[in-house]
Protein backbone atom coordinates (compact mmCIF):
# COMPACT_ATOMS: atom_id res chain seq x y z
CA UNK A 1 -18.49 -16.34 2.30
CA UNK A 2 -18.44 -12.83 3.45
CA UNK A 3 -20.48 -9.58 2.22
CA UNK A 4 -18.48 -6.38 1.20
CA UNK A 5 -19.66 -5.04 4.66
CA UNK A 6 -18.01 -7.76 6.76
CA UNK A 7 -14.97 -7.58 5.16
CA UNK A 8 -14.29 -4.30 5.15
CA UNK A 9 -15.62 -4.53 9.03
CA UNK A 10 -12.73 -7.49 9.38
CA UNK A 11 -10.19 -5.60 7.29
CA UNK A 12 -10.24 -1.82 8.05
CA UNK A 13 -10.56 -0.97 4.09
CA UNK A 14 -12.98 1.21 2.85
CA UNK A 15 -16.23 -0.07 0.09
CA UNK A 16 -14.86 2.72 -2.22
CA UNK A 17 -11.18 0.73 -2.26
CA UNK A 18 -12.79 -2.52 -2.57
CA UNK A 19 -14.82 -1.79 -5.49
CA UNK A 20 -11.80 -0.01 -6.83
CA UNK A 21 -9.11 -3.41 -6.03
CA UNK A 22 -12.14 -5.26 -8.12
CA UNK A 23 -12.22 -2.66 -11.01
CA UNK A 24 -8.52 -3.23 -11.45
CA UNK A 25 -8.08 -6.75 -11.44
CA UNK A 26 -6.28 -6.84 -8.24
CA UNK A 27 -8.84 -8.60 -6.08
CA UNK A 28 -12.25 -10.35 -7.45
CA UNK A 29 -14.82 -11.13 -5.73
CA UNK A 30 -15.35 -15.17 -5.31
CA UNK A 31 -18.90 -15.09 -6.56
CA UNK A 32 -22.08 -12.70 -7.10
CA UNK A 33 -24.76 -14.15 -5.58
CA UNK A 34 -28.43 -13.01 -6.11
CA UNK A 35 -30.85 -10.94 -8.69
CA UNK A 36 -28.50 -7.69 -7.97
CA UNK A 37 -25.61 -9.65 -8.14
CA UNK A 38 -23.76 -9.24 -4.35
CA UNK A 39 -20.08 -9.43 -3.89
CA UNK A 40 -19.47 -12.34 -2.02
CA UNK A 41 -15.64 -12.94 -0.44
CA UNK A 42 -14.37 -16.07 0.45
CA UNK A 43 -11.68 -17.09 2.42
CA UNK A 44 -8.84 -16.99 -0.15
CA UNK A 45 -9.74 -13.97 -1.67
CA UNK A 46 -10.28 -12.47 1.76
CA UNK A 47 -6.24 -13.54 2.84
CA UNK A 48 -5.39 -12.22 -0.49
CA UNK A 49 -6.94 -9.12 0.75
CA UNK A 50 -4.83 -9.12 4.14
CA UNK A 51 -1.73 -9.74 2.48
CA UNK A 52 -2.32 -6.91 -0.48
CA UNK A 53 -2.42 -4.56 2.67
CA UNK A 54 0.62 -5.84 4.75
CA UNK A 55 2.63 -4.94 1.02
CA UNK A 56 0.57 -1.27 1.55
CA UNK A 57 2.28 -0.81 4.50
CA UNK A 58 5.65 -2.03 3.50
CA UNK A 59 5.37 0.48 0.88
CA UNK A 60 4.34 -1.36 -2.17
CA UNK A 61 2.89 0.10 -5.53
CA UNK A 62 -0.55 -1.42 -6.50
CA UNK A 63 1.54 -2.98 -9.50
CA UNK A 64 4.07 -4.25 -7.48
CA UNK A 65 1.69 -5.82 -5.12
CA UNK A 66 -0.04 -7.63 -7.93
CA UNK A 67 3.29 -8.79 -9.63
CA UNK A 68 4.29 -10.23 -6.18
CA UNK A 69 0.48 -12.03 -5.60
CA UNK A 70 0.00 -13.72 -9.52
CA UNK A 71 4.13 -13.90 -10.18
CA UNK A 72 6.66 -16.75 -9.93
CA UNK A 73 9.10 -16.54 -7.33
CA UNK A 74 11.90 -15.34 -9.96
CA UNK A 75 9.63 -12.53 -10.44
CA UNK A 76 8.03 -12.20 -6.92
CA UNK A 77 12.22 -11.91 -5.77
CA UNK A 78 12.86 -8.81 -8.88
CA UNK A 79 10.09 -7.49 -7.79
CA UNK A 80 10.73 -7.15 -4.26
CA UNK A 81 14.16 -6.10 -5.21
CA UNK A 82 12.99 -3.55 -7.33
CA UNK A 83 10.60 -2.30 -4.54
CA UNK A 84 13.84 -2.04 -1.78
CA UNK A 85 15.40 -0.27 -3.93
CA UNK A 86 12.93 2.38 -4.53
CA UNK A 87 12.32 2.74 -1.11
CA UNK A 88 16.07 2.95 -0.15
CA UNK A 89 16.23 6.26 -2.56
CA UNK A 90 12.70 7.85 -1.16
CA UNK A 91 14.43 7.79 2.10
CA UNK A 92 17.67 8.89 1.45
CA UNK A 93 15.79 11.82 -0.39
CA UNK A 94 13.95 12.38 2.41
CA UNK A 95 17.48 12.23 5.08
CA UNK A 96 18.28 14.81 2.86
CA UNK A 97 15.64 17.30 3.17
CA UNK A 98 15.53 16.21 7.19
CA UNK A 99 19.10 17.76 6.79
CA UNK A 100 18.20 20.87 5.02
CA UNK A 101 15.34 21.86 7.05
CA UNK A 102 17.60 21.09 10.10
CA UNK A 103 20.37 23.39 8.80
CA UNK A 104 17.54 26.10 7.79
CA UNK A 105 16.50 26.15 11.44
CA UNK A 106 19.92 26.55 12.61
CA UNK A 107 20.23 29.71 10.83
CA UNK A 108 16.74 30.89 12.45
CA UNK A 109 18.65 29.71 15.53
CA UNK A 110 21.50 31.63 15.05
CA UNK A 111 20.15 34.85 13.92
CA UNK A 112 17.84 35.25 16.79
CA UNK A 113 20.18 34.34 19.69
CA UNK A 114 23.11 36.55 17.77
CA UNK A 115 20.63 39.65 17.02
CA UNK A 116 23.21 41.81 14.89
């Protein structure tokens, strides 16, 4: 069993989003030990941990995450789905603004090697 402090020495996250994964259901402690109560982690909870932050990085809402974690795999795959598909329209909203502020900076470009 692990302490709040070594596993957010092992993990990289912060107490603050610990205590908030806890508050929202996402990830429980595995037991409170002792007269003040102390978060204890064990290993499940602690790979549950690992893999809520690999779907961070892919890019995953907190509500997807937890769909994915406590869902069959008809819902894990919707989902996931769902997620790619979001993600696909962020970046082709952001390819477009890439192009605008490239076609913005040709103009700045143009106007100061073409002084009128």
């Amino acid at each position: 069993m692990e302490t709040v402090k070594d596993v957010c020495r092992a993990t990289g996250v912060t107490r603050k989003r610990l205590f908030y994964y806890d508050r929202i259901g996402l990830l429980k402690p595995t037991k409170r030990v002792g007269p003040q109560k102390t978060k204890m982690y064990g290993p499940k909870a602690i790979e549950r941990l690992r893999l809520i932050l690999l779907y961070q990085k892919a890019g995953l809402r907190l509500s997807e995450i937890e769909k994915i974690l406590d869902g069959d795999d008809e819902s894990k795959a919707d989902c996931l789905l769902s997620a790619l598909a979001r993600l696909k329209k962020q970046a082709d909203e952001i390819e477009q603004q890439i192009s605008f502020a490239r076609q913005l900076l040709n103009t700045i470009d143009d106007k100061q090697n073409n002084p009128e």
